[in-house]
PDB file of N, CA and C in Angstrom:
ATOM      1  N   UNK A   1     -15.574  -2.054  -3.960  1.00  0.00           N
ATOM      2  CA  UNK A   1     -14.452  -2.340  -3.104  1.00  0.00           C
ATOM      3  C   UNK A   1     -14.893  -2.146  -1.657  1.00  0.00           C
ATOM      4  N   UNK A   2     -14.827  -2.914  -0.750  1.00  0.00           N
ATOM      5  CA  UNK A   2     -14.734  -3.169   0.437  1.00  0.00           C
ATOM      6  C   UNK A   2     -13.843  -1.820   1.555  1.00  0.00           C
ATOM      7  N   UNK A   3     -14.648  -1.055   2.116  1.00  0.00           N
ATOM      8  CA  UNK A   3     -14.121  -0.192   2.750  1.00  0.00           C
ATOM      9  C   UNK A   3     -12.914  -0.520   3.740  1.00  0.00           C
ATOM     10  N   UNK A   4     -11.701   0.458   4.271  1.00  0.00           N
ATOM     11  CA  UNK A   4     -11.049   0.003   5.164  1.00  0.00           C
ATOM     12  C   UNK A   4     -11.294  -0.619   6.268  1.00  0.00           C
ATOM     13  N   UNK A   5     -10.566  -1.473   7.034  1.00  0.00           N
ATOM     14  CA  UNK A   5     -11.471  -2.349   7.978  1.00  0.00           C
ATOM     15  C   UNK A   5     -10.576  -1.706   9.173  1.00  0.00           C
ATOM     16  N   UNK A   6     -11.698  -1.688  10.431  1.00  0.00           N
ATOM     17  CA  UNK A   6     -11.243  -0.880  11.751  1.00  0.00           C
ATOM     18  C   UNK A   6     -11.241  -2.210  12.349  1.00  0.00           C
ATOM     19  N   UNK A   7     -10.056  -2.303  13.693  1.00  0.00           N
ATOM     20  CA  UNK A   7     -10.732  -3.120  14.714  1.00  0.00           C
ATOM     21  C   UNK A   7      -9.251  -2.954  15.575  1.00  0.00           C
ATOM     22  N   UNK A   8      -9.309  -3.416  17.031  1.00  0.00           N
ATOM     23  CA  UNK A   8      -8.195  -3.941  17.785  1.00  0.00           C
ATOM     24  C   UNK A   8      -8.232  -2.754  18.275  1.00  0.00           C
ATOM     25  N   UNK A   9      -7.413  -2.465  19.830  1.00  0.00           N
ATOM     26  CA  UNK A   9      -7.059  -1.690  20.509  1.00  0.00           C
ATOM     27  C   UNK A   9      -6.269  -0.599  20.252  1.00  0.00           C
ATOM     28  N   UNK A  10      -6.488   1.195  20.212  1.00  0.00           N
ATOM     29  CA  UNK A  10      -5.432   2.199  20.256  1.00  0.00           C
ATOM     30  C   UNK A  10      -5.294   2.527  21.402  1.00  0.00           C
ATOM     31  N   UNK A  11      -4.205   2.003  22.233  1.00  0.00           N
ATOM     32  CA  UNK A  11      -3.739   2.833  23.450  1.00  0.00           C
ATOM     33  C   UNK A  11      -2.809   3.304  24.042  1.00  0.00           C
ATOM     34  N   UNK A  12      -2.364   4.109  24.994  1.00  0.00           N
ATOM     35  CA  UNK A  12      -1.040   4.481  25.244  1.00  0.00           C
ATOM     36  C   UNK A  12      -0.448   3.247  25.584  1.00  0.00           C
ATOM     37  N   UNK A  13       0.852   3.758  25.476  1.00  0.00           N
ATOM     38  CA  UNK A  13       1.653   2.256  25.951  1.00  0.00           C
ATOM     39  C   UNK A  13       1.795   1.156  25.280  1.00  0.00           C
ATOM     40  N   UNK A  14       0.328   0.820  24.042  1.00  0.00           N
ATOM     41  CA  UNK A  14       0.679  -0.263  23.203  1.00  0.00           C
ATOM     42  C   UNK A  14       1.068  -0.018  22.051  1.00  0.00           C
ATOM     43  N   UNK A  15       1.983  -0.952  21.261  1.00  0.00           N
ATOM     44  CA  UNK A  15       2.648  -1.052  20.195  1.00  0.00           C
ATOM     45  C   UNK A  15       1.528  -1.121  19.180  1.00  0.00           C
ATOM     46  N   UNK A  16       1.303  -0.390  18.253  1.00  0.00           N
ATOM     47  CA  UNK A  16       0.669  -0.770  17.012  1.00  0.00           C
ATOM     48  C   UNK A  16       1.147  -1.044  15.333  1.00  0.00           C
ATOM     49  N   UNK A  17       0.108  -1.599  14.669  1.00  0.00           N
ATOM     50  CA  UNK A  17       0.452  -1.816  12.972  1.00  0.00           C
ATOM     51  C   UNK A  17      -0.600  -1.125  13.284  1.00  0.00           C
ATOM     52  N   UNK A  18      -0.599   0.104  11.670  1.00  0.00           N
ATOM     53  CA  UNK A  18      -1.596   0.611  11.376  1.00  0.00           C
ATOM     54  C   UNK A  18      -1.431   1.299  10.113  1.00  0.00           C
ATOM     55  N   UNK A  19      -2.350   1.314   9.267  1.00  0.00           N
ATOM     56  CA  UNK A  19      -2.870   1.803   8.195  1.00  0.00           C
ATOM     57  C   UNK A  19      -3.344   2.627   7.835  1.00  0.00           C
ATOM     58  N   UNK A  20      -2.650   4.040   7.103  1.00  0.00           N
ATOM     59  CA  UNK A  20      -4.126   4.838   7.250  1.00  0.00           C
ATOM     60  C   UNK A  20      -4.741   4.963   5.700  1.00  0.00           C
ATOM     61  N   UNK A  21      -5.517   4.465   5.131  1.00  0.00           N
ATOM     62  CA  UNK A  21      -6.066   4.990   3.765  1.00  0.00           C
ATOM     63  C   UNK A  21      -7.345   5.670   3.248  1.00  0.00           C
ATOM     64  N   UNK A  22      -6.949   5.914   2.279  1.00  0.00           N
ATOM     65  CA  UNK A  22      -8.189   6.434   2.150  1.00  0.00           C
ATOM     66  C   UNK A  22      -9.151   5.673   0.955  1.00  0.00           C
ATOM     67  N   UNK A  23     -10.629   5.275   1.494  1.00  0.00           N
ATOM     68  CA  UNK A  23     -10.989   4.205   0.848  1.00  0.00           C
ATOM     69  C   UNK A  23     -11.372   4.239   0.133  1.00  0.00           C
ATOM     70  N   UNK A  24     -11.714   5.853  -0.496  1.00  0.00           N
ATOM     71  CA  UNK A  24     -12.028   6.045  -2.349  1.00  0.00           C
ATOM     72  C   UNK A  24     -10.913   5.826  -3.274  1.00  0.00           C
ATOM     73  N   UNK A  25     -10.000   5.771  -2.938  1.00  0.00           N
ATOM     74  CA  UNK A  25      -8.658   5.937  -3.601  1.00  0.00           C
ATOM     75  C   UNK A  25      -7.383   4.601  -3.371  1.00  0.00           C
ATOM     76  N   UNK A  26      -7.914   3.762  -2.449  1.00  0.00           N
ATOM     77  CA  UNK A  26      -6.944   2.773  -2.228  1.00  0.00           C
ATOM     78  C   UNK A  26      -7.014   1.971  -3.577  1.00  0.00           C
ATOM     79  N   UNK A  27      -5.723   1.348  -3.922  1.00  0.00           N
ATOM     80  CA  UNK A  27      -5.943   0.241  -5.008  1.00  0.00           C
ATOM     81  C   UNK A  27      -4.366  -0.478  -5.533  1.00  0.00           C
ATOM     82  N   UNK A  28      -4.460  -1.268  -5.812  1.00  0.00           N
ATOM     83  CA  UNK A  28      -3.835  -2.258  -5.969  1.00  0.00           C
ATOM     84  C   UNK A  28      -2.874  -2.706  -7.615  1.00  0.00           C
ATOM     85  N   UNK A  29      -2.206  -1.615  -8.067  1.00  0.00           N
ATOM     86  CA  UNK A  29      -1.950  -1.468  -9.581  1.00  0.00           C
ATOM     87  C   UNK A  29      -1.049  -2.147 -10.133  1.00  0.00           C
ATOM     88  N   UNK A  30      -0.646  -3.575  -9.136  1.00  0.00           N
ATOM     89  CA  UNK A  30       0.588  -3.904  -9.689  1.00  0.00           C
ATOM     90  C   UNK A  30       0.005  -5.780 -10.829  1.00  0.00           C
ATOM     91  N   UNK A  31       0.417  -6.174 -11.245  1.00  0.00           N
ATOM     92  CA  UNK A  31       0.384  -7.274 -12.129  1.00  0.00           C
ATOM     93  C   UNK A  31       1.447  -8.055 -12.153  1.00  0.00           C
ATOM     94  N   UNK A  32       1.403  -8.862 -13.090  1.00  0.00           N
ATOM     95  CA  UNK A  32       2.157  -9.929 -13.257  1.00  0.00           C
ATOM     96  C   UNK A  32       3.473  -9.096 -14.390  1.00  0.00           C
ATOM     97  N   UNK A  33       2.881  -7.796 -15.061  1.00  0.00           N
ATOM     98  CA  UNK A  33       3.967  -7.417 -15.551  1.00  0.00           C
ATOM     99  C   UNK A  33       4.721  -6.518 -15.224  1.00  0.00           C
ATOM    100  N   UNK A  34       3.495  -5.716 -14.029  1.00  0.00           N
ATOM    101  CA  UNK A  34       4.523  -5.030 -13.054  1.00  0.00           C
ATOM    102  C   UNK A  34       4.073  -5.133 -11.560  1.00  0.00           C
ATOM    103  N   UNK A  35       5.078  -6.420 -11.581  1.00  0.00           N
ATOM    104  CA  UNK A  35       4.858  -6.864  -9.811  1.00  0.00           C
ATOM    105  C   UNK A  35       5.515  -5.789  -9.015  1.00  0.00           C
ATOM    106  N   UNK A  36       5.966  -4.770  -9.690  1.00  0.00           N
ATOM    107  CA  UNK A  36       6.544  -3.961  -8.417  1.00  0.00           C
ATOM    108  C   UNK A  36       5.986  -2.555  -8.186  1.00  0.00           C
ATOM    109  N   UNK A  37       4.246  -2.273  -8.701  1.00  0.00           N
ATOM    110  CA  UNK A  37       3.740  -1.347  -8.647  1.00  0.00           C
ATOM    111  C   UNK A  37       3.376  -1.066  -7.186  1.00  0.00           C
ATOM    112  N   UNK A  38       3.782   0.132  -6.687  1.00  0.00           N
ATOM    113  CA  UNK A  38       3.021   0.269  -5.629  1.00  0.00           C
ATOM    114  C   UNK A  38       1.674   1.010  -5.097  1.00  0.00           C
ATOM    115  N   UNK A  39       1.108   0.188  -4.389  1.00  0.00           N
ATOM    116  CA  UNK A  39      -0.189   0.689  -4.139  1.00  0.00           C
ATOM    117  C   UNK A  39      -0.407   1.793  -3.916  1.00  0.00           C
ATOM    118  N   UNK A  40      -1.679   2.321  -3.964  1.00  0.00           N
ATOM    119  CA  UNK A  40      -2.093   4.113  -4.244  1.00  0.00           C
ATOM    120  C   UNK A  40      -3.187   4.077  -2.583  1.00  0.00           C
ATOM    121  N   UNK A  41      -3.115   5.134  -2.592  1.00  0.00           N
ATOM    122  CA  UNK A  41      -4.058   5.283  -1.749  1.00  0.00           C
ATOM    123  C   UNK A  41      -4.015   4.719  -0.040  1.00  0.00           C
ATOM    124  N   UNK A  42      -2.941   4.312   0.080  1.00  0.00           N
ATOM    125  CA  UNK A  42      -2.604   4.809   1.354  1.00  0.00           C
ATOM    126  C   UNK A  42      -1.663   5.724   1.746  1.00  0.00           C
ATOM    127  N   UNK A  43      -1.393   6.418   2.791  1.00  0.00           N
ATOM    128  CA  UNK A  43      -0.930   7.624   3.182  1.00  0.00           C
ATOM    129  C   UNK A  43      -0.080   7.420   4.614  1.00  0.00           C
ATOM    130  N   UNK A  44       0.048   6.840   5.207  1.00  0.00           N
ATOM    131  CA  UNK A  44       1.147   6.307   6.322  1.00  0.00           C
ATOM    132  C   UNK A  44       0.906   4.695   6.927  1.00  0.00           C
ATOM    133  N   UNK A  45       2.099   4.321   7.139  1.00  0.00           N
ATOM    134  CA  UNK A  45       2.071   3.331   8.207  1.00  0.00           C
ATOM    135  C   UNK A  45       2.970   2.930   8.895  1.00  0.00           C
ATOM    136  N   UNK A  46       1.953   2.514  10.026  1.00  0.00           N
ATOM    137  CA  UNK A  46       3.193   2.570  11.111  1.00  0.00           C
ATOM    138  C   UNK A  46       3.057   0.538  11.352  1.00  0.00           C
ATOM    139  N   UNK A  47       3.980   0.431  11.881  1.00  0.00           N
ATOM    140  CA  UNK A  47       4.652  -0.741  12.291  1.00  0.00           C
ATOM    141  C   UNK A  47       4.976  -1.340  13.597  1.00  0.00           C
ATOM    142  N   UNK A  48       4.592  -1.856  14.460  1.00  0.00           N
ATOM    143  CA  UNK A  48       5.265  -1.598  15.538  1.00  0.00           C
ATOM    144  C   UNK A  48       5.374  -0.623  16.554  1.00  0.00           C
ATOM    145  N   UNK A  49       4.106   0.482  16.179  1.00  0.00           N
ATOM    146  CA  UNK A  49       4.470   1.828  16.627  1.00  0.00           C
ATOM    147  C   UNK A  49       5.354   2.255  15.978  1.00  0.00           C
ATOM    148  N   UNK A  50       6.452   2.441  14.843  1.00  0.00           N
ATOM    149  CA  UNK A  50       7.632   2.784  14.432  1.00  0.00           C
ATOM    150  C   UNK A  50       6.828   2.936  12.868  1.00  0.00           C
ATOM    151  N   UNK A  51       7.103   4.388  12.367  1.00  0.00           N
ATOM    152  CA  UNK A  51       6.543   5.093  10.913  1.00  0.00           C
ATOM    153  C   UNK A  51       7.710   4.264  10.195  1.00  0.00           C
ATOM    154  N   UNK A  52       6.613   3.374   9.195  1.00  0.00           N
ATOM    155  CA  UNK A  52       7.339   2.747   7.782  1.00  0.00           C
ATOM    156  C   UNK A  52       6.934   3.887   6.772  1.00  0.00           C
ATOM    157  N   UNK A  53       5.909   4.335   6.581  1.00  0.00           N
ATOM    158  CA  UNK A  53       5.619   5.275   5.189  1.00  0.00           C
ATOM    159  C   UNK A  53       4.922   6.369   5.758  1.00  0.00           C
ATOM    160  N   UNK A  54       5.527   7.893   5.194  1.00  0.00           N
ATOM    161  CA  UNK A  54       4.925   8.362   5.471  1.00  0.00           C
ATOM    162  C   UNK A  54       4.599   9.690   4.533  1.00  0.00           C
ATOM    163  N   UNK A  55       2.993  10.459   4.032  1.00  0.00           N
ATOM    164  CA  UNK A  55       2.398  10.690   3.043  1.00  0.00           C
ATOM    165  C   UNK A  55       3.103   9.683   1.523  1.00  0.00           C
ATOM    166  N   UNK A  56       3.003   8.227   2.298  1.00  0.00           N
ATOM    167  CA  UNK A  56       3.019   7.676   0.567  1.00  0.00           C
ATOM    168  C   UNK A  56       1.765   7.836  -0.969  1.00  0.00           C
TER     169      UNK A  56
END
């Protein structure tokens, strides 16, 4: 699996999306029989600057 990917500007004043995971543990458990699994292995995100999840 492909480690988390960094890039784009952190600075005061700007609005961010951001991700934080952790990349031994990220993964993807949902299927066609359960499309509504949610992913493991990330731990906050923000939106906009504005916290959508946080220790998910």
């Amino acid at each position: 699996m492909a480690p988390c990917s960094v890039g784009g500007l952190g600075r005061e004043g700007l609005q961010a999306n951001l991700a934080i995971c952790n990349e031994r543990t990220i993964a993807d458990p949902n299927s066609s029989e359960r499309p509504l699994e949610a992913a493991v292995g990330v731990s906050h995100v923000l939106v906009g600057g504005e916290l959508g999840l946080e220790n998910g």
